[in-house]
N, C-alpha and C. Protein backbone atom coordinates (compact mmCIF):
# COMPACT_ATOMS: atom_id res chain seq x y z
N UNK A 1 154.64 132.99 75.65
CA UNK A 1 153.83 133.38 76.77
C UNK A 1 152.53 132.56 76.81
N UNK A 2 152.13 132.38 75.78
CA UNK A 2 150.90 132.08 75.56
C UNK A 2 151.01 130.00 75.66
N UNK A 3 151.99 129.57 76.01
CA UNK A 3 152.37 128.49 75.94
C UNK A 3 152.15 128.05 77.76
N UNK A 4 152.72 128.81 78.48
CA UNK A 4 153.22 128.97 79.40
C UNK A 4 152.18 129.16 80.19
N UNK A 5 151.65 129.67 80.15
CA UNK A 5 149.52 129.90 80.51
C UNK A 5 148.93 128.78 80.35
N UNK A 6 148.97 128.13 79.21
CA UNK A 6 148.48 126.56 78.83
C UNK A 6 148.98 125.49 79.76
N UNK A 7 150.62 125.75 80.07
CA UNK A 7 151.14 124.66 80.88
C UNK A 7 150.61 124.91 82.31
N UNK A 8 150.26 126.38 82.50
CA UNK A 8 149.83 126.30 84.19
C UNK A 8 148.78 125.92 84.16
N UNK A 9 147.74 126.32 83.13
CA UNK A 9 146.70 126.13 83.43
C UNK A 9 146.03 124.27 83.47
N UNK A 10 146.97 123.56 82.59
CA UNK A 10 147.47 122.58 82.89
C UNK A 10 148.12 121.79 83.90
N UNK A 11 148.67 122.11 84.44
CA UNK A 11 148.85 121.93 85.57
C UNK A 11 148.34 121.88 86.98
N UNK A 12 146.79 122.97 87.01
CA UNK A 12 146.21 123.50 87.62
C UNK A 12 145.36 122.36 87.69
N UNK A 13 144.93 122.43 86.45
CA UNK A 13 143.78 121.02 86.66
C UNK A 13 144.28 119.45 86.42
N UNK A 14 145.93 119.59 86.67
CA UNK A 14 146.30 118.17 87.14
C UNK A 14 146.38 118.13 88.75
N UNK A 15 146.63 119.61 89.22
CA UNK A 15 146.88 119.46 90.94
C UNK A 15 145.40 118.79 91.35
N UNK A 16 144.15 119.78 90.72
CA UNK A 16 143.11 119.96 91.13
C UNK A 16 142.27 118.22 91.15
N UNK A 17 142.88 117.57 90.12
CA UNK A 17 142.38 116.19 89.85
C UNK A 17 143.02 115.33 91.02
N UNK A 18 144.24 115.34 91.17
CA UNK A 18 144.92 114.91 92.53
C UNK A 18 144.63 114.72 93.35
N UNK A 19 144.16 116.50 94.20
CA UNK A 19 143.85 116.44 94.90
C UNK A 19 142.46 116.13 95.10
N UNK A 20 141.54 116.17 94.60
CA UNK A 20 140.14 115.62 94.42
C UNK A 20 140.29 113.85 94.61
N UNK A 21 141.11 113.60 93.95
CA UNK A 21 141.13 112.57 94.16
C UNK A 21 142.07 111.53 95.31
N UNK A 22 142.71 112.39 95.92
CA UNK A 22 143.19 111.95 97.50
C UNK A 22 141.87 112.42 97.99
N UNK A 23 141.44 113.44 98.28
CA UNK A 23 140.60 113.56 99.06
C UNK A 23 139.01 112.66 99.22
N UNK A 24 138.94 112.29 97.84
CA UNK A 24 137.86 110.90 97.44
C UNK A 24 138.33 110.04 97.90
N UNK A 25 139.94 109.21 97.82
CA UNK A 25 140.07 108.41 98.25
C UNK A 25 140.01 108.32 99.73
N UNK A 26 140.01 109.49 100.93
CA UNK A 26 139.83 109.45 102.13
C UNK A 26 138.63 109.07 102.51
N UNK A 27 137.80 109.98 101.91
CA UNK A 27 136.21 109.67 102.48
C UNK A 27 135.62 108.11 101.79
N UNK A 28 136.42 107.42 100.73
CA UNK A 28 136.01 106.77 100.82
C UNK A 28 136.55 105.49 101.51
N UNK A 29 137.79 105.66 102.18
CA UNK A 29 138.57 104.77 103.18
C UNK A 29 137.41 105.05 104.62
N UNK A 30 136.80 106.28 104.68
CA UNK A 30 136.03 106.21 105.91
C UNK A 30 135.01 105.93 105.61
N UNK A 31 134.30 105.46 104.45
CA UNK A 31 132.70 105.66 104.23
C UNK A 31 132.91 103.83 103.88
N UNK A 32 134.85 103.32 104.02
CA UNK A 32 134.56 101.60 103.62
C UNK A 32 134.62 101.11 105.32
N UNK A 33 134.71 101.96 105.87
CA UNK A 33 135.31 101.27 107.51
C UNK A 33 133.69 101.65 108.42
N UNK A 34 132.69 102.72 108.16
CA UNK A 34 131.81 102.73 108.55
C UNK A 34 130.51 101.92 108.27
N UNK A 35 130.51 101.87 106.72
CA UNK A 35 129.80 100.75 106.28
C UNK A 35 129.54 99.62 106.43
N UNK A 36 131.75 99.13 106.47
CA UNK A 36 131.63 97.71 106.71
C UNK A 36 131.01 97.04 107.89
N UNK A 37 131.45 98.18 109.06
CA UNK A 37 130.86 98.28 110.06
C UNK A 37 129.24 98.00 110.35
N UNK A 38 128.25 98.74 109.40
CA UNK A 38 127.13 98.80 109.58
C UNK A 38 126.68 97.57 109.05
N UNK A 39 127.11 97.17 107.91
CA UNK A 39 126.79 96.18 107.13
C UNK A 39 126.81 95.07 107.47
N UNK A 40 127.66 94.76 108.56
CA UNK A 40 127.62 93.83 109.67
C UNK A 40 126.75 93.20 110.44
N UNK A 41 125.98 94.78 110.77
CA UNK A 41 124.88 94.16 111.41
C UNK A 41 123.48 94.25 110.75
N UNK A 42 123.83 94.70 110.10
CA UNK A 42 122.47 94.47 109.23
C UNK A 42 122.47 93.23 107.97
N UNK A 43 121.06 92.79 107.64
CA UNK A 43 121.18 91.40 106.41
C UNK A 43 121.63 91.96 105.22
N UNK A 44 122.01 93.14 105.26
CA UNK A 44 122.93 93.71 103.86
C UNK A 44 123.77 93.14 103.69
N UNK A 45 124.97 92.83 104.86
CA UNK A 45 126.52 91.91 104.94
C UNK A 45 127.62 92.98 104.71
N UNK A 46 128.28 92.53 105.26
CA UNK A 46 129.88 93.37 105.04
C UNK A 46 130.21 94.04 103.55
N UNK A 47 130.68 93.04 103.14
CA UNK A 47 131.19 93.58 101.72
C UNK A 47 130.38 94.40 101.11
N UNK A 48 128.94 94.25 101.33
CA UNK A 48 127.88 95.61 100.57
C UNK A 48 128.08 96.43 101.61
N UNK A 49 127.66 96.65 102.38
CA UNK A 49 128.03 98.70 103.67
C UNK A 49 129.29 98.17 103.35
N UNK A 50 130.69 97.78 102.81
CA UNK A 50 131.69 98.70 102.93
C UNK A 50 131.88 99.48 101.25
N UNK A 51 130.85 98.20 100.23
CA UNK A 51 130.78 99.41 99.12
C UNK A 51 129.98 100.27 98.87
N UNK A 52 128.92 100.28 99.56
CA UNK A 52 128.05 101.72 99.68
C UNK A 52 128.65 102.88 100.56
N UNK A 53 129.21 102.05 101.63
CA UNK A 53 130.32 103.12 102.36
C UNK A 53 130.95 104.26 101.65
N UNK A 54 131.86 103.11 100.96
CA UNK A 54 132.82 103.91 99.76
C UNK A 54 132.38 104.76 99.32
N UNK A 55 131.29 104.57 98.26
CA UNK A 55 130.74 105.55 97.37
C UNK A 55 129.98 106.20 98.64
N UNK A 56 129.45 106.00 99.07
CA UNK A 56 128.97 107.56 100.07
C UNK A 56 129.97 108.54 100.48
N UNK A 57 130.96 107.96 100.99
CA UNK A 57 132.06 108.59 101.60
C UNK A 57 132.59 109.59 100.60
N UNK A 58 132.93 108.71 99.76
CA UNK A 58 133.71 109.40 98.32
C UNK A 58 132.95 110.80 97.57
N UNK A 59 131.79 110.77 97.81
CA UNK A 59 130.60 111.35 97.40
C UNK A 59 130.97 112.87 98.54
N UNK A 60 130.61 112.32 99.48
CA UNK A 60 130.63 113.50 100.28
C UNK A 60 131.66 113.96 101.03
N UNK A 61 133.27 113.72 100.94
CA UNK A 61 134.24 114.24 100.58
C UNK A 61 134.09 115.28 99.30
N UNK A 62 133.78 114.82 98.21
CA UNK A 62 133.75 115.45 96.84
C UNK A 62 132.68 117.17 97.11
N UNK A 63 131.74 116.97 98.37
CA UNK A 63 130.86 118.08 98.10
C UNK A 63 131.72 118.69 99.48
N UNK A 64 131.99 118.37 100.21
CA UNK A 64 132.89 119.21 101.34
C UNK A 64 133.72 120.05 100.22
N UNK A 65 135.30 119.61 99.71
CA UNK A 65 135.84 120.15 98.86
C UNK A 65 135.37 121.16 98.02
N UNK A 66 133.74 120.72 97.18
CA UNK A 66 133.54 121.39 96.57
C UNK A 66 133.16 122.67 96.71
N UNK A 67 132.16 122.70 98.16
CA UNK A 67 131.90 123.59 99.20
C UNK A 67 133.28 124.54 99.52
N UNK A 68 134.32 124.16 99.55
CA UNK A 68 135.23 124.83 99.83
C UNK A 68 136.14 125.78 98.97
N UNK A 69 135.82 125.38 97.51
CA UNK A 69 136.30 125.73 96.64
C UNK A 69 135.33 126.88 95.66
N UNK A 70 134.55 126.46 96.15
CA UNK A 70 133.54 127.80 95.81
C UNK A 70 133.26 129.23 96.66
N UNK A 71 134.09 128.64 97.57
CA UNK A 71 133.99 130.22 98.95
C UNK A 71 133.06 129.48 99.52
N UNK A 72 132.18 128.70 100.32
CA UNK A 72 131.33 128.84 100.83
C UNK A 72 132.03 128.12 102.43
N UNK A 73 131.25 128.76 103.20
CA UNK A 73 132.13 128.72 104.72
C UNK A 73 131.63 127.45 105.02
N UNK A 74 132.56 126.78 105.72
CA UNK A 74 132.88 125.60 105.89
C UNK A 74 131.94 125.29 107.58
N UNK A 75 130.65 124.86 107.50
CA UNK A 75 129.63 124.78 108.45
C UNK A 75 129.22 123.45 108.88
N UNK A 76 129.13 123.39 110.29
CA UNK A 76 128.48 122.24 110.32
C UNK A 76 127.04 122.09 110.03
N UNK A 77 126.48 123.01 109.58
CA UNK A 77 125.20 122.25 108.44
C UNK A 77 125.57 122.02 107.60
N UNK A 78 126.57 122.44 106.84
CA UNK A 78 126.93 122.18 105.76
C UNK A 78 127.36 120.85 105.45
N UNK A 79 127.99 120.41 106.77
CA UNK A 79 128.65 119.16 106.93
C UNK A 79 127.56 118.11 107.29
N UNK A 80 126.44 118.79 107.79
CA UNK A 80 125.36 117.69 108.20
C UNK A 80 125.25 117.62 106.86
N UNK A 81 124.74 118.32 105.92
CA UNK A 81 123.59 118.36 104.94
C UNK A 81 124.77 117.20 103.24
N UNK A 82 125.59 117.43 103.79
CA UNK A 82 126.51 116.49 102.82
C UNK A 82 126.32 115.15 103.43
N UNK A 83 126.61 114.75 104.68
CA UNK A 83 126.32 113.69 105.19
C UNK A 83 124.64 112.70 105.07
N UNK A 84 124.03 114.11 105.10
CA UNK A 84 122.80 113.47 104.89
C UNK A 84 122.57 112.99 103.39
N UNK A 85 122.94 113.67 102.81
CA UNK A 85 123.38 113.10 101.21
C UNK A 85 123.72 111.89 100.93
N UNK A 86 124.53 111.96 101.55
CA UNK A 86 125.64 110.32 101.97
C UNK A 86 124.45 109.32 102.27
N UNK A 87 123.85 109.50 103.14
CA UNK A 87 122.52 108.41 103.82
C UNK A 87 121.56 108.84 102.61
N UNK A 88 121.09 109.43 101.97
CA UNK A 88 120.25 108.87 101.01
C UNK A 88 120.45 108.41 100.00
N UNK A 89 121.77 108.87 99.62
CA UNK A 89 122.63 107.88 98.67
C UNK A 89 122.24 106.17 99.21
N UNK A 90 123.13 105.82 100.18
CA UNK A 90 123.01 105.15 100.99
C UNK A 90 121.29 103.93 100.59
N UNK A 91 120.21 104.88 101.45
CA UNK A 91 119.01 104.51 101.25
C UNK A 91 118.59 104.06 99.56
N UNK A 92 118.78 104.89 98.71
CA UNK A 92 118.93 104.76 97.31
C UNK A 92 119.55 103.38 96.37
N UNK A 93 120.58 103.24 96.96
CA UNK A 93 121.24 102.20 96.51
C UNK A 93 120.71 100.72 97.50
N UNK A 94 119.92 101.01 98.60
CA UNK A 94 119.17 99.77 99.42
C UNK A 94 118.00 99.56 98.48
N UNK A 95 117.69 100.32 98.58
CA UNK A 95 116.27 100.07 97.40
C UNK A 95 116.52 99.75 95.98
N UNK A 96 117.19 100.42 95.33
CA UNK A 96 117.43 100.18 94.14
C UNK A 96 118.24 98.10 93.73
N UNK A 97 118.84 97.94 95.20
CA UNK A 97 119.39 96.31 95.06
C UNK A 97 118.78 95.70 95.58
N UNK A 98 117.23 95.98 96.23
CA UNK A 98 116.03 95.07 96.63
C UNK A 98 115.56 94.89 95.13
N UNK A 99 115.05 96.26 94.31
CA UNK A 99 114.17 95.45 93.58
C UNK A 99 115.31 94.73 92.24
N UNK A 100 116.28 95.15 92.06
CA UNK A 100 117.26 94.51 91.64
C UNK A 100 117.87 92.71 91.62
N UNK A 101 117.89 92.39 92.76
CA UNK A 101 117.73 91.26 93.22
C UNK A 101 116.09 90.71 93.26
N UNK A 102 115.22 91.47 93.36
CA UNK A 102 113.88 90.66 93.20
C UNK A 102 114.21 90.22 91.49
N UNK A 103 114.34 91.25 90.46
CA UNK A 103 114.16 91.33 88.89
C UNK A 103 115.48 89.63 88.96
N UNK A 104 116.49 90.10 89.39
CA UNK A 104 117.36 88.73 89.12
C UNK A 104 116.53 87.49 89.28
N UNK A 105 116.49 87.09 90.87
CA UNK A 105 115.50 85.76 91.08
C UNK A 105 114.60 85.44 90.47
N UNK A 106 113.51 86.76 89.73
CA UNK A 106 112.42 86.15 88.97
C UNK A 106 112.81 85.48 87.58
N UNK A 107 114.17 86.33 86.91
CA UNK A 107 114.47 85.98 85.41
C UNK A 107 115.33 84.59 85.31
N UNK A 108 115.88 84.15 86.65
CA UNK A 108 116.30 83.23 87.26
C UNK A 108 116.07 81.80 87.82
N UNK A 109 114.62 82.22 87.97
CA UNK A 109 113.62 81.02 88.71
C UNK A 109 114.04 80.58 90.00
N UNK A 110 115.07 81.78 90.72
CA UNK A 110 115.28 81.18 92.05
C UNK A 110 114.38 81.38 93.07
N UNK A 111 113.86 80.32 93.47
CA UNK A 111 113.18 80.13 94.51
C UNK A 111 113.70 80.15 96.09
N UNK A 112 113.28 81.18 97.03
CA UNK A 112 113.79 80.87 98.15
C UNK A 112 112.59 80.22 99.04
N UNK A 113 111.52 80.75 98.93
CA UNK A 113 110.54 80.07 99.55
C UNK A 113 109.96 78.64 99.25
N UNK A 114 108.95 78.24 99.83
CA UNK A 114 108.49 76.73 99.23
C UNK A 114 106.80 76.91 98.72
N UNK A 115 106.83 76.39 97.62
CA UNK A 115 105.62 76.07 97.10
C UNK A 115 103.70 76.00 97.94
N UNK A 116 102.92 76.25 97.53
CA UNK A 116 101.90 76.46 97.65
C UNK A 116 101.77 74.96 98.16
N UNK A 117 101.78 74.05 97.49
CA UNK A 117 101.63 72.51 97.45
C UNK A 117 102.17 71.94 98.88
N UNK A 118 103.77 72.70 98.92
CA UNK A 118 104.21 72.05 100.71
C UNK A 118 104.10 72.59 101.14
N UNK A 119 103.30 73.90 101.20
CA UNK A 119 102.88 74.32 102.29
C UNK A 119 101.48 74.32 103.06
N UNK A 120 100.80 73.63 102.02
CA UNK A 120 99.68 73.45 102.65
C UNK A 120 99.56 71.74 103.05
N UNK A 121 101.17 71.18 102.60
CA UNK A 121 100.98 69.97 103.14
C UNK A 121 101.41 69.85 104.43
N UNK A 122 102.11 70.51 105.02
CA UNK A 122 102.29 70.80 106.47
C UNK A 122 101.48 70.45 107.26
N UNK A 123 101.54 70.03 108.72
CA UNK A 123 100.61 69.54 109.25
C UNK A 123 99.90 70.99 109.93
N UNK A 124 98.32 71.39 109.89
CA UNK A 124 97.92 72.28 111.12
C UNK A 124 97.38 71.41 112.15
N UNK A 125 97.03 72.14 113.73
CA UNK A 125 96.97 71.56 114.31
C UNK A 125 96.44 72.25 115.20
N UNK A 126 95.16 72.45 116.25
CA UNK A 126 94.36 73.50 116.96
C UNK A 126 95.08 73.47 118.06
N UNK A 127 95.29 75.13 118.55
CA UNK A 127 96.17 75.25 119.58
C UNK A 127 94.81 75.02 121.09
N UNK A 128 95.64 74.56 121.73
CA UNK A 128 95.70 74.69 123.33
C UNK A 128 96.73 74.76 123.79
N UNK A 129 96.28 75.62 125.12
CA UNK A 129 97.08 75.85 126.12
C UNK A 129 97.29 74.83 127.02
N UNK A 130 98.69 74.24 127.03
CA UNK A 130 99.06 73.28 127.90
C UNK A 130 100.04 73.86 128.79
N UNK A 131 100.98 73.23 130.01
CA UNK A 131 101.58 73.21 130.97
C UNK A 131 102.84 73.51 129.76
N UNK A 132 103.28 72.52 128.84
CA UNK A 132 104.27 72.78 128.48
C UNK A 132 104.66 73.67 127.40
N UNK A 133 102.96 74.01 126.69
CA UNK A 133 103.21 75.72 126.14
C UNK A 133 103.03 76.70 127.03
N UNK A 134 103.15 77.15 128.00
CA UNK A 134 103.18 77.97 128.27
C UNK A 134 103.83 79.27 128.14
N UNK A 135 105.08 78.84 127.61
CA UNK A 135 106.38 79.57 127.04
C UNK A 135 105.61 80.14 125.46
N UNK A 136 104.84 79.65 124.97
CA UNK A 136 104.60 79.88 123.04
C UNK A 136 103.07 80.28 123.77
N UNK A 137 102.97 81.85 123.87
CA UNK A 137 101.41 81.88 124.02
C UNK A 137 101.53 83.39 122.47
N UNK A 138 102.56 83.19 122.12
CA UNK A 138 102.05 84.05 121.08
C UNK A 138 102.66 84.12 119.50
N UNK A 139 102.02 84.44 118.77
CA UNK A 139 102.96 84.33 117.17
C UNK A 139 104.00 85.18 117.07
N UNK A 140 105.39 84.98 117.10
CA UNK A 140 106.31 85.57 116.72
C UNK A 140 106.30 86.39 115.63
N UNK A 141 105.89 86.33 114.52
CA UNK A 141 105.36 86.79 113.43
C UNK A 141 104.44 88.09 113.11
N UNK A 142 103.05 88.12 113.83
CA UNK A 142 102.58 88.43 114.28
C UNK A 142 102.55 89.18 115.56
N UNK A 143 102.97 88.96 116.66
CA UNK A 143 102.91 89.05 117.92
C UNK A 143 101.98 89.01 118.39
N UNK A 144 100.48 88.55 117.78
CA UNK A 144 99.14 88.13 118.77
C UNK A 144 99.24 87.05 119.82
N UNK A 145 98.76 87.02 120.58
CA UNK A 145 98.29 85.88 121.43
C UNK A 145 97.77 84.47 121.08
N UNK A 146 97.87 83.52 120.54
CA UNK A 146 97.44 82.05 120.27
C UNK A 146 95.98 82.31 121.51
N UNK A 147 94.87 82.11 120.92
CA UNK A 147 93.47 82.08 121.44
C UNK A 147 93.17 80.27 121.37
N UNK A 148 92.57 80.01 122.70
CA UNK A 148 92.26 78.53 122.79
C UNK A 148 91.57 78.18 121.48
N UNK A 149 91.89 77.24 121.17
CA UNK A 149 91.84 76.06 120.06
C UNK A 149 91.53 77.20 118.69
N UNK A 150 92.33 77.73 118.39
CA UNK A 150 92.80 78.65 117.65
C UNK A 150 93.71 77.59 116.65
N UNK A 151 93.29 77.55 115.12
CA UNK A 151 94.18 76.84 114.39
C UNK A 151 95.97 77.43 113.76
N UNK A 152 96.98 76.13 114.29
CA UNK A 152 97.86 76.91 114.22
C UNK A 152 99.06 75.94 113.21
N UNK A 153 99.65 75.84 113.16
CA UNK A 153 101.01 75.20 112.35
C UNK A 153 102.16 75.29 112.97
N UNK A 154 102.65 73.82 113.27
CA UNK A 154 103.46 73.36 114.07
C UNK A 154 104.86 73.25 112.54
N UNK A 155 106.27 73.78 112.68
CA UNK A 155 107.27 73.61 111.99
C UNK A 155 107.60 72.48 111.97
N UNK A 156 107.93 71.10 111.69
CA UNK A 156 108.11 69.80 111.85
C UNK A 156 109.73 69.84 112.21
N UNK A 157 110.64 70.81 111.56
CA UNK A 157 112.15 70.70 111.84
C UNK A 157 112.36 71.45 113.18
N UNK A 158 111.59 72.14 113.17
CA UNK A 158 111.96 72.51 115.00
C UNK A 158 110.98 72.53 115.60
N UNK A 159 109.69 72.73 115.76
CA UNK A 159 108.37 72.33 116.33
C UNK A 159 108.22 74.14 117.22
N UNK A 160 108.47 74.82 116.05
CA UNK A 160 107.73 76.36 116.27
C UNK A 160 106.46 76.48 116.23
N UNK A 161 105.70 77.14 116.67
CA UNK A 161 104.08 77.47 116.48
C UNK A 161 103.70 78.67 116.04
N UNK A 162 103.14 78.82 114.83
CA UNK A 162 102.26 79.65 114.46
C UNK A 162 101.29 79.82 114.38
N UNK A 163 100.58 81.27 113.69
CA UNK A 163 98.84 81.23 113.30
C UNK A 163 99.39 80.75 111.56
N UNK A 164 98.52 80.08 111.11
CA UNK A 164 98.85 79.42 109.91
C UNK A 164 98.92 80.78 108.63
N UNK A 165 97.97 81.51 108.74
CA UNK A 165 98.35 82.39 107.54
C UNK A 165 99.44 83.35 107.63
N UNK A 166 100.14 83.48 109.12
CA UNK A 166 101.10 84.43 109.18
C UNK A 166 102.36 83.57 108.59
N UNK A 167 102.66 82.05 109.33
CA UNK A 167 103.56 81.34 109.10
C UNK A 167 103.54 80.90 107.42
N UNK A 168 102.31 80.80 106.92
CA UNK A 168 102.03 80.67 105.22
C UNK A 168 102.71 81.49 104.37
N UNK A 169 102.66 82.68 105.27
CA UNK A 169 102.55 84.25 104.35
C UNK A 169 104.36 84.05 104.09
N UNK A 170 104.90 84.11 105.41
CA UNK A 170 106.36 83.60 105.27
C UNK A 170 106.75 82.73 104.42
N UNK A 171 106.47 81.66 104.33
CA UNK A 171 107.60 80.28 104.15
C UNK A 171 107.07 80.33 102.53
N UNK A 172 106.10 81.48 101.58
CA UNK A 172 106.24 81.41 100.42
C UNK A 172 107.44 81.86 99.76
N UNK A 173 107.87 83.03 101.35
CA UNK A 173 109.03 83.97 100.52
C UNK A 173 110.72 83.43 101.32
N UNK A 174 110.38 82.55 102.53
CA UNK A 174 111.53 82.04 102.94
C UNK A 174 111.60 80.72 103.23
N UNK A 175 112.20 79.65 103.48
CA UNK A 175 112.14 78.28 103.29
C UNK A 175 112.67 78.10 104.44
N UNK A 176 112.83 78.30 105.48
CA UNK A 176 113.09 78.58 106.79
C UNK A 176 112.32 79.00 107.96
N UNK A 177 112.35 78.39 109.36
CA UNK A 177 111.79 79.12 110.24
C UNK A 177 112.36 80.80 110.26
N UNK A 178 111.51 81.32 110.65
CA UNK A 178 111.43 82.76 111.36
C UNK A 178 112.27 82.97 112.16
N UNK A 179 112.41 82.11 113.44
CA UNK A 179 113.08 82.04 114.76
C UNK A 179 114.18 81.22 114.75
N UNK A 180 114.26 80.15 114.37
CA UNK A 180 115.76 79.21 114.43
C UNK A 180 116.91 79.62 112.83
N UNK A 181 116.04 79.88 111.82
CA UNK A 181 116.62 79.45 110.36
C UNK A 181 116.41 77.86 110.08
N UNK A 182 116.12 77.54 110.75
CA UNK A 182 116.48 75.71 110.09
C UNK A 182 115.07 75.74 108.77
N UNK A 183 115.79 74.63 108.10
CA UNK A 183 115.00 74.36 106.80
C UNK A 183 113.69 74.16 107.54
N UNK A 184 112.64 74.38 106.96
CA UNK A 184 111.47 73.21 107.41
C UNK A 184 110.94 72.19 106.68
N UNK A 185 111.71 72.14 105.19
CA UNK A 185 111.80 70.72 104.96
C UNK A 185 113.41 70.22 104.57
N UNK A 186 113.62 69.47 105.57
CA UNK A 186 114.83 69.07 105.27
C UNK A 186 114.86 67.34 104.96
């Protein structure tokens, strides 16, 4: 008898693993198709939102179930408040692979931006308003207004205009225009 209790109870928590785990694998088939989705459009990229997807998904499948298995009535707050879980998970793991990737590049010496040295070798150059700026009356960057003979910095690979400390402040941390991507020293 006492064997026989062991095998169900065995059994019980092989169904229970099963099914926990189809049901993980659903939410996280929807948490890889929403992600990938999101991840798309954001500079995260695909393949990261469809694995934060996953694990969100998987995550909050796991507390639905669990919710259900404890008696507790099956609510849409309940369902918000798992989801919202999901998004700070989500948020959690954005932050945690910013400063992650900062700690890599520094132990790394990868540089994405350009040096102090080329960037102040750049040409500046005092803005006026001409006929054919008329289109560039303001810093992209910034979004102020370019003020007559206001000192500014012309991009040499595409001939963008900035205020020099906004465009400075950038090109320490990116090696690229703002507005096109092109190198600006190529």
């Amino acid at each position: 008898m006492a064997n026989h209790l062991q095998i169900t109870a065995a059994f019980n928590v092989i169904f229970r693993v099963i099914t926990a785990s189809i049901i993980c694998t659903g939410g996280a088939v929807i948490g890889i198709i929403t992600g990938a989705i999101k991840g798309q459009t954001m500079e995260s990229g695909f393949v990261r939102g469809a694995g934060v997807g996953a694990l969100s998904g998987a995550i909050v499948a796991l507390q639905v179930v669990d919710m259900i298995a404890n008696g507790e009535h099956f609510s849409k707050v309940a369902l918000l408040q798992s989801l919202l879980h999901g998004k700070l998970f989500i948020e959690w793991t954005s932050a945690m692979e910013a400063s992650f990737t900062d700690i890599f590049d520094v132990q790394n010496d990868v540089t994405r931006g350009l040096s102090e040295e080329v960037i102040k070798d750049l040409p500046k150059h005092v803005f006026k308003k001409t006929p054919q700026r008329d289109n560039e009356t303001n810093c992209v960057i910034c979004l102020q207004d370019f003020k007559n003979k206001e000192e500014g910095r012309e991009l040499p690979s595409c001939r963008h205009v900035f205020h020099v400390k906004c465009i400075d402040e950038w090109l320490v941390r990116q090696g690229s225009c703002p507005v096109c991507r092109r190198d600006v020293i190529v």
